[in-house]
Every structure is written in C-alpha cells, then in structure tokens.
Protein backbone atom coordinates (compact mmCIF):
# COMPACT_ATOMS: atom_id res chain seq x y z
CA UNK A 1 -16.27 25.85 15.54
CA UNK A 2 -18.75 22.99 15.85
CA UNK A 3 -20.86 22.87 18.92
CA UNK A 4 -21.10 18.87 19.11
CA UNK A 5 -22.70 19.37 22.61
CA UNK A 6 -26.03 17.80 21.86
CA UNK A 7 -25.03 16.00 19.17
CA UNK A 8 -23.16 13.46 21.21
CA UNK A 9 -25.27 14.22 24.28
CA UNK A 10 -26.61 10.55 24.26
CA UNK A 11 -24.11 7.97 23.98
CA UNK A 12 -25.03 4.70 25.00
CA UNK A 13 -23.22 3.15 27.54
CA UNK A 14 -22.41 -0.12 26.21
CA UNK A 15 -20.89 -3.67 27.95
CA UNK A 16 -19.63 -5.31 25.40
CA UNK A 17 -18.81 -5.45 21.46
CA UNK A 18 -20.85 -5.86 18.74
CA UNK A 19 -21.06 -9.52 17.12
CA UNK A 20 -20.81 -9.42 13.16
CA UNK A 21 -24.39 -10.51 13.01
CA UNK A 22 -25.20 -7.91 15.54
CA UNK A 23 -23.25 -5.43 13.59
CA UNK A 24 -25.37 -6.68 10.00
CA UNK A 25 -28.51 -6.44 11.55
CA UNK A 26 -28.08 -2.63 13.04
CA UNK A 27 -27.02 -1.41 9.65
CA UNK A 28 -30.27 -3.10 7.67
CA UNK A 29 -32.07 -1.39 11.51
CA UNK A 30 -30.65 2.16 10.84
CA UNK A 31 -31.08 2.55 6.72
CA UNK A 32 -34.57 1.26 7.06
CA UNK A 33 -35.30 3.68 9.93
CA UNK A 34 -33.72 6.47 8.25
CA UNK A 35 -34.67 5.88 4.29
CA UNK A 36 -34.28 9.53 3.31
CA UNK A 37 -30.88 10.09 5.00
CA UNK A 38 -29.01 6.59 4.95
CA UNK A 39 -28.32 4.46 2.28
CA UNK A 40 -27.02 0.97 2.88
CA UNK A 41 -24.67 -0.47 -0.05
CA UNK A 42 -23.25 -3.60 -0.08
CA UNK A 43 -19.61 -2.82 -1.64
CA UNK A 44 -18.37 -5.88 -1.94
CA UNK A 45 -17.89 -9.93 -0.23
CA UNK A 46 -14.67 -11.17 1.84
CA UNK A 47 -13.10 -13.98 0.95
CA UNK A 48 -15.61 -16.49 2.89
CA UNK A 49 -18.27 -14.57 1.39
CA UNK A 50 -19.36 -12.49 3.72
CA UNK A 51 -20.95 -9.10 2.86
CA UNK A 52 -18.71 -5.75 2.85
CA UNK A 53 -22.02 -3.29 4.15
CA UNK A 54 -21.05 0.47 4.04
CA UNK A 55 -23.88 3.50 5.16
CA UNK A 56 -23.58 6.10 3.37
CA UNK A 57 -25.25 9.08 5.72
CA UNK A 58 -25.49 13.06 3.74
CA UNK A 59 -24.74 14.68 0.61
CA UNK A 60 -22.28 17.02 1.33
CA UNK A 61 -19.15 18.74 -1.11
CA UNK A 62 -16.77 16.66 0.79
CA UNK A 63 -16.48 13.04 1.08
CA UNK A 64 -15.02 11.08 4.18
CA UNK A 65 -14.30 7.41 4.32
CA UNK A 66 -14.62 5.36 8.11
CA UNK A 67 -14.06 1.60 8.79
CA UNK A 68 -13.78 -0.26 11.50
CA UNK A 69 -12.36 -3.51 12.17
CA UNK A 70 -9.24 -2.42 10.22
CA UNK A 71 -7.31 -5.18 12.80
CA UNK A 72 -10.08 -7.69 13.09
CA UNK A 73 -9.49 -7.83 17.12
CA UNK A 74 -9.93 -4.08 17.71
CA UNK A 75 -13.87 -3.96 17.77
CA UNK A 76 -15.21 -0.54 18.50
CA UNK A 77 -16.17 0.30 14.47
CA UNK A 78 -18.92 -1.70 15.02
CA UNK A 79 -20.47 0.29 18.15
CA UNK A 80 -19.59 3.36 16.81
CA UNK A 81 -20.85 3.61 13.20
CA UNK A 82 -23.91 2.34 14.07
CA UNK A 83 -24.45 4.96 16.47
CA UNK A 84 -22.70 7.62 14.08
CA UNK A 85 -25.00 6.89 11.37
CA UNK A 86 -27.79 7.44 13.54
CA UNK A 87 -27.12 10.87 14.91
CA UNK A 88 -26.12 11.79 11.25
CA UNK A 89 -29.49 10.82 10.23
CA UNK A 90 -31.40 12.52 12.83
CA UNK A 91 -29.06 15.69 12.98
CA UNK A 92 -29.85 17.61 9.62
CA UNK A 93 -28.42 20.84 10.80
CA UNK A 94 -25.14 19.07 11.37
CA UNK A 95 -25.13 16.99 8.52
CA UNK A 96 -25.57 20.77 7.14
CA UNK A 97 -22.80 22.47 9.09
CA UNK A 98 -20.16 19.28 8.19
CA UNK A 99 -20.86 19.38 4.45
CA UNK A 100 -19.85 15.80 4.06
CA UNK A 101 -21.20 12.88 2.75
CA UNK A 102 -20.20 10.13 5.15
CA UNK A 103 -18.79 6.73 4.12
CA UNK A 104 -18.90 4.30 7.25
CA UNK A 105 -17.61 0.65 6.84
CA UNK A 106 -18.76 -0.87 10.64
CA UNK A 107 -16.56 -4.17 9.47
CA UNK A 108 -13.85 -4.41 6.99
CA UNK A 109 -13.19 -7.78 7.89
CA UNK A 110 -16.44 -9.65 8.68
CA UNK A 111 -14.31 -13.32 8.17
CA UNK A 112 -11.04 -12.14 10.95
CA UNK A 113 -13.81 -10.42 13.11
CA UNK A 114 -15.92 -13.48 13.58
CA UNK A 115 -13.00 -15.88 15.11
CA UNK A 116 -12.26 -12.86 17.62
CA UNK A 117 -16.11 -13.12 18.94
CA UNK A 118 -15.26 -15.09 21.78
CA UNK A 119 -14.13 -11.62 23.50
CA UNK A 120 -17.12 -9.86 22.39
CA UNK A 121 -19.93 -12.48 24.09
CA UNK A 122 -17.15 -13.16 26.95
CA UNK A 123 -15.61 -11.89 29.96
CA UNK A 124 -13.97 -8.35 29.23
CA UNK A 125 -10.66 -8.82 30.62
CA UNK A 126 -7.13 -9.35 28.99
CA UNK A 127 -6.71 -12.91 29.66
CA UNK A 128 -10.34 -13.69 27.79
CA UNK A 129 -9.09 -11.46 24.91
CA UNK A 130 -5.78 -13.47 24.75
CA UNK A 131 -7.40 -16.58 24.62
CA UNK A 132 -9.51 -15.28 21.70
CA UNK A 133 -6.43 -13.07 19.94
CA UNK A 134 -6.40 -13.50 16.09
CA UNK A 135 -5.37 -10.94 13.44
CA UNK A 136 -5.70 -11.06 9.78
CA UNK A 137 -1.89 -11.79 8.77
CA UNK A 138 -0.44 -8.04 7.30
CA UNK A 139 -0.05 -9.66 3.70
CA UNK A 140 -4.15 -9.97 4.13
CA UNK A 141 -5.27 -6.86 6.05
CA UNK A 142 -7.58 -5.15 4.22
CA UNK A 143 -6.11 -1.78 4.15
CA UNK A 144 -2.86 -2.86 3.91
CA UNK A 145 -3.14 -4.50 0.75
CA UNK A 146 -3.81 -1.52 -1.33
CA UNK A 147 -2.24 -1.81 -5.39
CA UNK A 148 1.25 0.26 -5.71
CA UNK A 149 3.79 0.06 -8.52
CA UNK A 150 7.06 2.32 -7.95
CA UNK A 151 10.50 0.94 -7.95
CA UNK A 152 10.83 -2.41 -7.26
CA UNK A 153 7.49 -2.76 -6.07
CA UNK A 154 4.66 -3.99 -8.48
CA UNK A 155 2.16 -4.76 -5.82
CA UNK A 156 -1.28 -5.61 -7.64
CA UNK A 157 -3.16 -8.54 -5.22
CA UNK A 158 -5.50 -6.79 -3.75
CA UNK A 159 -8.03 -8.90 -1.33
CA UNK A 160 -11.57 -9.25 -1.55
CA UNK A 161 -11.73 -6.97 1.49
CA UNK A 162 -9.31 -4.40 0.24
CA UNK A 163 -11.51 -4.24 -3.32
CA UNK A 164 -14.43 -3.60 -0.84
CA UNK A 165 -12.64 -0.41 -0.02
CA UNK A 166 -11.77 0.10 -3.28
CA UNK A 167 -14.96 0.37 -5.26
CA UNK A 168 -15.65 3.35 -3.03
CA UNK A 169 -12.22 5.02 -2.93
CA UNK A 170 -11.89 4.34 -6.87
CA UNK A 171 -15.01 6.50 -7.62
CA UNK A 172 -14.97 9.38 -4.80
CA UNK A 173 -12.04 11.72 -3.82
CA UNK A 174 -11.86 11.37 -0.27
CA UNK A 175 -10.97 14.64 1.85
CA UNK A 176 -10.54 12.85 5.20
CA UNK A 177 -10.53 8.89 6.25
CA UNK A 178 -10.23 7.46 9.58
CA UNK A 179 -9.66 3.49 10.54
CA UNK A 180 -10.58 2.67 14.02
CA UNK A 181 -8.21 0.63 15.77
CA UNK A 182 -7.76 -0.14 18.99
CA UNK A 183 -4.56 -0.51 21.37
CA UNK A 184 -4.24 -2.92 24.66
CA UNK A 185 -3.77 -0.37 27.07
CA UNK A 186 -2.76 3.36 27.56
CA UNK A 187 -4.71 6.13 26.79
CA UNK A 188 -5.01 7.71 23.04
CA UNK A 189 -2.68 8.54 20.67
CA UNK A 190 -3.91 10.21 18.07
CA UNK A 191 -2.13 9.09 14.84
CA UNK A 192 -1.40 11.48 11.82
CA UNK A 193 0.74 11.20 8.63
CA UNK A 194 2.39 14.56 9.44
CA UNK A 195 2.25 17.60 12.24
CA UNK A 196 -1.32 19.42 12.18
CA UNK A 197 -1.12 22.39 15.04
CA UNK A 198 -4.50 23.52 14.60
CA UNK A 199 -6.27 20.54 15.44
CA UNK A 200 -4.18 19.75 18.41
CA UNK A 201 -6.41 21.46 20.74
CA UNK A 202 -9.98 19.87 19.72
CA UNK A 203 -8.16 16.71 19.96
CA UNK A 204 -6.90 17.49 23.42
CA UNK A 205 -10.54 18.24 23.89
CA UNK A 206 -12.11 15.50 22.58
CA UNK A 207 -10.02 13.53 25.18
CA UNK A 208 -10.32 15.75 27.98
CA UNK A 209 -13.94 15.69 27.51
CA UNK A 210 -14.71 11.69 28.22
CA UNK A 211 -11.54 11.56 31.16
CA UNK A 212 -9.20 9.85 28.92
CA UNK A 213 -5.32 10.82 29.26
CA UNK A 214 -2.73 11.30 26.22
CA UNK A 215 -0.40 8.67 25.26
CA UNK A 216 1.96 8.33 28.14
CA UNK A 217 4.72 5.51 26.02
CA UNK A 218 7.50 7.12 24.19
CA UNK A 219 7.35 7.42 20.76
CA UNK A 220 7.21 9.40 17.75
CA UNK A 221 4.63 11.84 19.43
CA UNK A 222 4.79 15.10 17.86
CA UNK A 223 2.77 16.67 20.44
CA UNK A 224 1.13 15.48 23.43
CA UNK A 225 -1.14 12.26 22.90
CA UNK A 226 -0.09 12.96 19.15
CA UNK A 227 2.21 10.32 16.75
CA UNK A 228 3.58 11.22 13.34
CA UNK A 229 2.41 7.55 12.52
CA UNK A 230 4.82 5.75 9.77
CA UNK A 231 3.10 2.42 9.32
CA UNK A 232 0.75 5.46 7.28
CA UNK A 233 3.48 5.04 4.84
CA UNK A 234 5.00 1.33 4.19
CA UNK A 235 5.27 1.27 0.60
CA UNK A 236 7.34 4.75 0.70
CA UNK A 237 9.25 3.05 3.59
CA UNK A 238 10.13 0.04 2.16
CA UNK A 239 11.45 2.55 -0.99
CA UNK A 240 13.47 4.46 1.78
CA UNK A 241 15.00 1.23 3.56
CA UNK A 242 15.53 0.20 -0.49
CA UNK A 243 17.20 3.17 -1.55
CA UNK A 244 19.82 3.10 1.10
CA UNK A 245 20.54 -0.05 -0.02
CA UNK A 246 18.74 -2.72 2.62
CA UNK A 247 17.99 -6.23 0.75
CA UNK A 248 16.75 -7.90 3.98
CA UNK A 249 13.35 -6.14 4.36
CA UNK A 250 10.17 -7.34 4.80
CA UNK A 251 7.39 -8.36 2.23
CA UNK A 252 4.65 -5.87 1.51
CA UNK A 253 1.85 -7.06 -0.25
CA UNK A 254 0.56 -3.95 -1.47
CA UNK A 255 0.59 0.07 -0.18
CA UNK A 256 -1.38 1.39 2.66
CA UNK A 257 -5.25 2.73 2.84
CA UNK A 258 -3.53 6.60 3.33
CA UNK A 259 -1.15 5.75 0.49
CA UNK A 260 -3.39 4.86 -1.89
CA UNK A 261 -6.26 7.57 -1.34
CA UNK A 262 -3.52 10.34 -1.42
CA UNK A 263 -3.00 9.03 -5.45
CA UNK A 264 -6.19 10.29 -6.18
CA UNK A 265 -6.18 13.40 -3.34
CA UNK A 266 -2.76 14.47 -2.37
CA UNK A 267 -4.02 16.67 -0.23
CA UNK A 268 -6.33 13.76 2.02
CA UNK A 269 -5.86 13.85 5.49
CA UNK A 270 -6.12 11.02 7.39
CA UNK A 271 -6.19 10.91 11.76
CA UNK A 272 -7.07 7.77 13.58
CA UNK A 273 -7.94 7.85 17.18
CA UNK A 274 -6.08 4.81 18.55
CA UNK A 275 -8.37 4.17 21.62
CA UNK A 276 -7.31 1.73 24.64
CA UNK A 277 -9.24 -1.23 26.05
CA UNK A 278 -7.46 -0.83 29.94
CA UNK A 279 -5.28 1.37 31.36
CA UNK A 280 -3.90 1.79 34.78
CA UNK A 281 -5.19 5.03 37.17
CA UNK A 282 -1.70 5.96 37.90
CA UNK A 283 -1.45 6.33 34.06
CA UNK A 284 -3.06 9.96 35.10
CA UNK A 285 0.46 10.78 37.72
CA UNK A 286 2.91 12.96 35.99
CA UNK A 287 4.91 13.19 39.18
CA UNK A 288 8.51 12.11 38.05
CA UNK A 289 9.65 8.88 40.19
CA UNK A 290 13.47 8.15 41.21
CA UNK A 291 14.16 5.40 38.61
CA UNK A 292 15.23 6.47 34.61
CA UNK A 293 12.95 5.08 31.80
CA UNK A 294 15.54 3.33 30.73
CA UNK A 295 14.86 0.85 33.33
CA UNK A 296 11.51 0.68 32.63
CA UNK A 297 12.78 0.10 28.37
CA UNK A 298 15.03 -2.71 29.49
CA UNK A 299 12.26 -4.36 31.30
CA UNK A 300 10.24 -4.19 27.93
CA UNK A 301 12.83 -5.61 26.09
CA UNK A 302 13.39 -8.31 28.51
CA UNK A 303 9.64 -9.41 27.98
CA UNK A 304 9.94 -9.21 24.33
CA UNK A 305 12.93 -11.57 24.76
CA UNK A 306 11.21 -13.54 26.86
CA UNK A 307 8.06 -13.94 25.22
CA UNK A 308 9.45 -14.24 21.28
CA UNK A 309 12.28 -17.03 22.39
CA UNK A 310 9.58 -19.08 23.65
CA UNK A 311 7.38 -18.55 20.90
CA UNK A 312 10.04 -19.78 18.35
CA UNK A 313 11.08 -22.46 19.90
CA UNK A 314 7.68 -23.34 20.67
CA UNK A 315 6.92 -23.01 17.00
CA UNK A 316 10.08 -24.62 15.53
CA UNK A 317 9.30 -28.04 17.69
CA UNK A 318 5.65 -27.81 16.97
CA UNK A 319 5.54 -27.06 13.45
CA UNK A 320 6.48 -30.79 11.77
CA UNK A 321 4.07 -31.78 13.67
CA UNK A 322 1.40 -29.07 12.38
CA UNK A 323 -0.32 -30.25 9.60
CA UNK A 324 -3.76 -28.44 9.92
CA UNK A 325 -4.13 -25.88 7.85
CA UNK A 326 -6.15 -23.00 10.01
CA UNK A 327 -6.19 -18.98 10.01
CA UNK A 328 -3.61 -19.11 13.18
CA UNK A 329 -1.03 -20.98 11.94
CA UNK A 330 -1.18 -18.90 8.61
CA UNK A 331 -0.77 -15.70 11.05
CA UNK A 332 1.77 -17.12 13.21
CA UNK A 333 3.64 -18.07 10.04
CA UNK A 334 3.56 -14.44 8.58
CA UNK A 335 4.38 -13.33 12.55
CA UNK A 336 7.72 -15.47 12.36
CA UNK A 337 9.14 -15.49 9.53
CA UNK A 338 10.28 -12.05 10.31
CA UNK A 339 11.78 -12.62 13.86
CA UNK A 340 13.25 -15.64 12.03
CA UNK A 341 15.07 -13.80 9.01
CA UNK A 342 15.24 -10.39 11.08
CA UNK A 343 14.22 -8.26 8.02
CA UNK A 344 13.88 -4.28 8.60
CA UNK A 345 10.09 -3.93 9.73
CA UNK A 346 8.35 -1.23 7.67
CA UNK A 347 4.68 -1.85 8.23
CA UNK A 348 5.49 -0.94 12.17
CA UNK A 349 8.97 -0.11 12.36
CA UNK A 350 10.57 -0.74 15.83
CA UNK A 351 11.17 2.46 17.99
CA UNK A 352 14.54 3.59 18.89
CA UNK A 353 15.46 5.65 21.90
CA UNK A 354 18.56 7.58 22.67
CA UNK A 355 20.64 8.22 25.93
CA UNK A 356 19.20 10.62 27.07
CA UNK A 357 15.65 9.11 26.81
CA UNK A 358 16.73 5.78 28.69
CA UNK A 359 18.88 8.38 31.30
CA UNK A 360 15.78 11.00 32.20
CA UNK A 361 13.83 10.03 35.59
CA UNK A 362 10.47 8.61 34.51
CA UNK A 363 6.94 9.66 35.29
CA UNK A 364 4.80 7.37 37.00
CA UNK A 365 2.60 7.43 34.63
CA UNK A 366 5.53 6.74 31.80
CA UNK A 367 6.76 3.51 34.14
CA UNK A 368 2.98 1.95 34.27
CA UNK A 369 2.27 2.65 30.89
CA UNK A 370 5.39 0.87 29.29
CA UNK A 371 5.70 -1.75 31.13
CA UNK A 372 1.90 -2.41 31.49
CA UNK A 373 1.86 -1.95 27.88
CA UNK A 374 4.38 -5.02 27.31
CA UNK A 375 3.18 -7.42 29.34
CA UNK A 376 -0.58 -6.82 27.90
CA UNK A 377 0.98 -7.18 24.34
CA UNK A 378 2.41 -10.19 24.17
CA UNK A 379 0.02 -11.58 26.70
CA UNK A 380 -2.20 -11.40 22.76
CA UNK A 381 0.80 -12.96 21.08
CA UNK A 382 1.11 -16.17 23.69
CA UNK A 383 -2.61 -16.68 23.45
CA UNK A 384 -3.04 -16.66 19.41
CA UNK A 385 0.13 -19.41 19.58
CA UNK A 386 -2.30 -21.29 21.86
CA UNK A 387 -5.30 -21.26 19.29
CA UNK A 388 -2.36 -22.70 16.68
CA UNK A 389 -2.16 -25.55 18.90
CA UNK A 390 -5.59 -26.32 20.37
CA UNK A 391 -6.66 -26.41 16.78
CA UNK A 392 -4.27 -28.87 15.93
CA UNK A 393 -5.43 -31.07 19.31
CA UNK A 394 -8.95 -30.42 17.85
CA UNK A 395 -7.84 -32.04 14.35
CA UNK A 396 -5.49 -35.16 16.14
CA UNK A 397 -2.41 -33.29 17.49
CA UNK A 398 0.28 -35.19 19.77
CA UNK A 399 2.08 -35.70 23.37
CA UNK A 400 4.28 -33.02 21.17
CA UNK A 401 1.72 -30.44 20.97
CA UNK A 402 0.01 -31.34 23.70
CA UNK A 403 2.91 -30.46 26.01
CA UNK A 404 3.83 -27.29 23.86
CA UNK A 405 0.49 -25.58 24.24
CA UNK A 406 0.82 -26.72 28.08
CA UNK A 407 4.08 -24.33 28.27
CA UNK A 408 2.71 -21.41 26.28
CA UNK A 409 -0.67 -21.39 28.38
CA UNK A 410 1.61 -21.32 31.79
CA UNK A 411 3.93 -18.83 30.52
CA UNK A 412 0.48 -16.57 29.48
CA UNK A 413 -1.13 -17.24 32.81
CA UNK A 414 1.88 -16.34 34.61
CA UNK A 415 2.09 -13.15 33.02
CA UNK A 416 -1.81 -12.28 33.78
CA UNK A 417 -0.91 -13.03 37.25
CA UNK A 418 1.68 -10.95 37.49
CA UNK A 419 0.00 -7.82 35.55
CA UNK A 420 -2.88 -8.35 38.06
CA UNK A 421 -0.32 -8.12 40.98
CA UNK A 422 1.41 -5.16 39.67
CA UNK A 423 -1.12 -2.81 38.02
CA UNK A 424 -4.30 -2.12 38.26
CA UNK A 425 -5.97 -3.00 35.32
CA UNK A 426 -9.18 -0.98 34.64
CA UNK A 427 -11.78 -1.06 31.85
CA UNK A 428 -11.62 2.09 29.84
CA UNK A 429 -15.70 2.21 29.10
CA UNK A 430 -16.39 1.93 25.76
CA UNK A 431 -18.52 5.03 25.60
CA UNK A 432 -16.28 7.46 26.38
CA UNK A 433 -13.72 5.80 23.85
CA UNK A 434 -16.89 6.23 21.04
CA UNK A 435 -17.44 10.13 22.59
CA UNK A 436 -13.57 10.73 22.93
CA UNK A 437 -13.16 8.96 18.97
CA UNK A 438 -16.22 10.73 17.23
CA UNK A 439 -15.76 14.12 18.32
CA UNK A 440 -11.93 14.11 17.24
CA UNK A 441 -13.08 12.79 13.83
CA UNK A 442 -14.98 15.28 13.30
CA UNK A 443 -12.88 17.90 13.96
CA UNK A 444 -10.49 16.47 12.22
CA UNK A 445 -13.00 16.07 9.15
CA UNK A 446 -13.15 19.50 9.57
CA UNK A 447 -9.25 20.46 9.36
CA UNK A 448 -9.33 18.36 5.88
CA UNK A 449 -12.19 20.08 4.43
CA UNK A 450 -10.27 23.69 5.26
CA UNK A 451 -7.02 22.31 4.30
CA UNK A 452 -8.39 21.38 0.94
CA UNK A 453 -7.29 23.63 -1.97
C-alpha cells in the first residue's frame, strides 16, 4: 500500500483557478526547476493556435495519461498538475514505488478555457460562474472526438485538441488515464467504466481524508460515491441504441478518450474523480425525512421543464435575428438541436428511475442534493443563453434581443435567489478537492498497473 502521507502533506490552499497564462507559465516554472525529472513537450496547437503543453514527470514500466480542462468550465487540471508535477519531481522514492511515467495535460482546451476566465479572476459563487458558463460544443470536445470506424460509424475528424491527445496516446500504451472534471454541486462520484471492488476502499479514503461526502443523487452508482459511468462508452452506445433498431439518435463526432486508448490496451483502466464546486452541509445527514424522492425527482423535472421551454422559445424568437457568428451560439446550437429533434442521448444518457426509487422516503441529504443539484445546473445553461445574446447586443442586436436576454437574466436571477433561500450553498475548498482527487488517482494508477496482464 502507498503511504501518500507526506507526499501530499503540503497542499496549497488556493482561492481561485488558474488563468491559461497562469497555467503556461507554471509548466515552463516547474520543467525548468526540475530539468532532470520533468520534461515539458509541446504536443500539439488548438484550433486558435494555442499551445497543447504536456509534463512528462518519471520513467517508469507503466504509462498514465492526465488532462484537465476536459469540459473547458471545470478548472481544477490546472491547479492540480502543476502541483502534481512538482511533488513527482521532488519525490524520487515515490516516483520509484509508482513505476510510472506520468503524462499530465494541465489544459486540453486552452481556446474554451480562456472565455470561462471570467470565473477564475471573479467572484466564486454560482451566479458569477453562470454568467461566465461556456462549454466546447460535444461535436468539439477534445476527448470526445476520438477516430472510430465500426458499423455505421466512420468517425475520422479529429480536432486539433483531440490530435494533441493523440500524438501521445498513438505512441505509448497507456495503463491508467484520468480527465478531471468537475460537477456544480454534491460531493464526488467517482466514475469507472466497470465495477472495481478493490479500490473502493482507498477511494472511500481518499474522500474521507479531505471531509468530502460520496455522491448523494441517484444514479448508476455501483457502490457508494461510485458510477459505472456510460458517457465512457458513446460510440459502443450509439451501436447499442443502433442495433435495436433506433434511427433518431444523436450525432457523435468521433469515440471517447477511454474508447479509443482501450484499442491499443484493452486492459486500460480509466477512474475520474468528478469533484464538486458547492455543496450543501446537510448533504452530510443520512437521517431519512418523511417525504419520498420521488417528490424531490418531480421537482427536478419540473425545473428542467421550466428552464428548457424557456430556453427554446427564447432561442426560436431570437435566432432570425442572430446573425453573429460566436462560440455560444455554436454551443447553444449543438445544445438544441437535440431537445428540438428529441434524439436518444448517448454521450450522457438520461437516468431512469423506477417505483420503488420515486416511492422510498428520502434522506436529507438525497432531497438537498437533487434538487440543489437542478437548480445549480441549469442556473449554467440560462447564463451561457445570456452570453448568446449580449454578444449579439455587442455586435448591433435589437428591441428583440434586447428584451429576450432581459427574460433569461430574470428567470437566472430568480433561481439564484431562490437556491440562496433554500440551501446553503458552501464552497467546497479547492484543496481538499486536489488532496481528495490525487490520492484516488493514484491508487487507482495503482489498481491498473496490478490489473495489467
């Protein structure tokens, strides 16, 4: 077992994000402090040009693969790796004990992450990261975009991010990779491609460790905190939904990160610790309450409803009247076409609950964290629709759009009121989520590298 005691004995205890530039200039910082240990490559440009920087830290047997910024809103990659590569460096006898050589990607998507910075310089709340919610459209993500040919699928478009990934992955056999996103609020859920009972525990651990609860939603959780995670898998979804005979499913653009390592290493293992900006303390109460979760599902559902008819119509009336091209209306476009054509999601499929889910009595904590989930959520999703309409304004927009972005703002700052009234939204400090998501990665680096043949 690895003592990681002391060898994550000092994490910082950090305020914010890292900018892009910030996140450049500490990788350049750490390979020139560390010359013997860390290499820095440049693996490739994004499609504005930016550079693709990976460190590569050790020369073990075993080869593991990191990124962050694999949704260009979820920032922690670019805290963490830095400080990762650093302890790495300095830590020979664990570098030893590991026998890895460590791949770490800080930011995957340097062009998505810098029209998100306005969270990362601003005010930490939800409201500020609504306001300054974009995400690289699916059909662009970079590990999401991954060549597959199989059936009727002859995916071949990778972009420049996803070849960034690729000039690594097509020249090592990875063992283990991780992508560091991020969730609105909750706890952690651990996401893996398939059940893995020995590494429950140091997961568990890991959390335990830096006072951060399992996953208290519903949903495919396979143990506590722990999802059998099926967006892993969207090519070999879409072939499922296909093979039953389902013609009304969405566009993939290409197979996923997991997918695509596992051609080369079918026996890669892949666990990403989906951290939480807030939660709610009550998110910690087990005690069952009165009312069935069922109630508490409905309510989500009814703030899905509520939230998605307004954003249609919203975006039907607006959209003769958008004629700026800009990176929000392209991922509003991608985010409704969809909810328009109602084709079978396979990149996140929808969860489905049975009676005697909605009949059981809910926990506290299961009441807070669902319905403080959903309101958080599409709080993101009225805000981007904003930034599709104040760039318009910016570019000569009308009375039209003028009054449309007027609704969508209320209808977000109404819902901030009322998660403010009803919850009590707390900052989960991004050093225990670094702590909590390093030490599970490493034990589940571990797991891989005894799992392997």
């Amino acid at each position: 077992m690895v003592d990681l005691t002391d060898f994550l004995g000092d994490i910082p205890d950090w305020k914010r994000y890292n900018t892009v530039d910030e996140i450049h200039a500490k990788a350049v910082e750490v390979a020139d402090e560390y010359p013997g240990e860390v290499t820095l490559m440049n693996i490739g440009e994004s499609t504005n040009g930016e550079s693709i920087e990976c460190l590569k830290v050790g020369d073990g047997r075993f080869n593991a693969l990191i990124h962050g910024f694999p949704n260009c809103e979820e920032p922690i990659g670019g805290v963490m790796l830095d400080y990762f590569a650093r302890r790495l460096a300095e830590d020979g006898d664990i570098r030893e004990e590991l026998d890895y050589t460590w791949y770490l990607v800080p930011c995957s998507d340097p062009d998505g992450a810098r029209i998100c910075e306005g969270f990362q310089t601003g005010e930490q709340s939800v409201l500020n990261f609504s306001l300054n919610y974009y995400r690289t459209p699916v059909n662009r993500t970079p590990e999401w975009c991954f060549p597959f040919r199989f059936g009727p699928l002859d995916m071949d478009s990778p972009t420049s991010e996803t070849r960034a990934l690729m000039s690594l992955m097509d020249r090592t056999d990875f063992h283990f990779v991780s992508s560091l996103h991020q969730m609105k609020w909750g706890g952690i859920t651990y996401q893996v491609p398939h059940p893995c009972p020995e590494l429950y525990h140091h997961l568990w651990d890991a959390a335990r460790i830096y006072d951060i609860f399992p996953r208290k939603r519903p949903g495919t959780t396979i143990a506590p905190g722990v999802s059998q995670a099926y967006y892993l898998t969207p090519a070999r979804g879409y072939l499922r939904q296909w093979a039953s005979g389902n013609k009304n499913i969405e566009p993939i653009t290409g197979c996923y990160i997991y997918e695509y390592g596992q051609m080369r290493n079918p026996h890669m293992f892949m666990m990403i610790p989906e951290s939480t900006f807030w939660y709610d303390p009550r998110m910690w109460d087990d005690t069952p309450t009165d009312e069935p979760l069922g109630d508490s599902l409905r309510f989500q559902q009814e703030v899905v409803e509520d939230v998605q008819g307004l954003m249609l119509r919203v975006w039907k009336e607006a959209l003769p009247n958008l004629s700026a091209e800009s990176p929000y209306k392209e991922m509003y476009q991608g985010m409704m076409e969809p909810l328009i054509s109602k084709a079978t999601n396979v990149s996140n499929p929808v969860l489905r609950f049975d009676e005697g889910v909605h009949k059981r009595k809910a926990s506290v904590a299961e009441k807070v964290a669902v319905e403080g989930r959903e309101v958080s959520f599409r709080m993101t999703h009225l805000g981007g629709m904003t930034r599709v309409l104040g760039h318009q304004l910016e570019q000569g927009g009308d009375s039209t759009i003028e009054r449309l972005q007027g609704e969508l703002h209320d209808k977000l700052t109404w819902y901030d009121k009322y998660l403010h009234e009803n919850f009590k939204v707390t900052a989960n400090p991004i050093r225990n989520n670094v702590g909590m998501s390093l030490r599970s990665i490493i034990h589940s680096a571990v797991y891989a590298r005894e799992r392997h043949p």
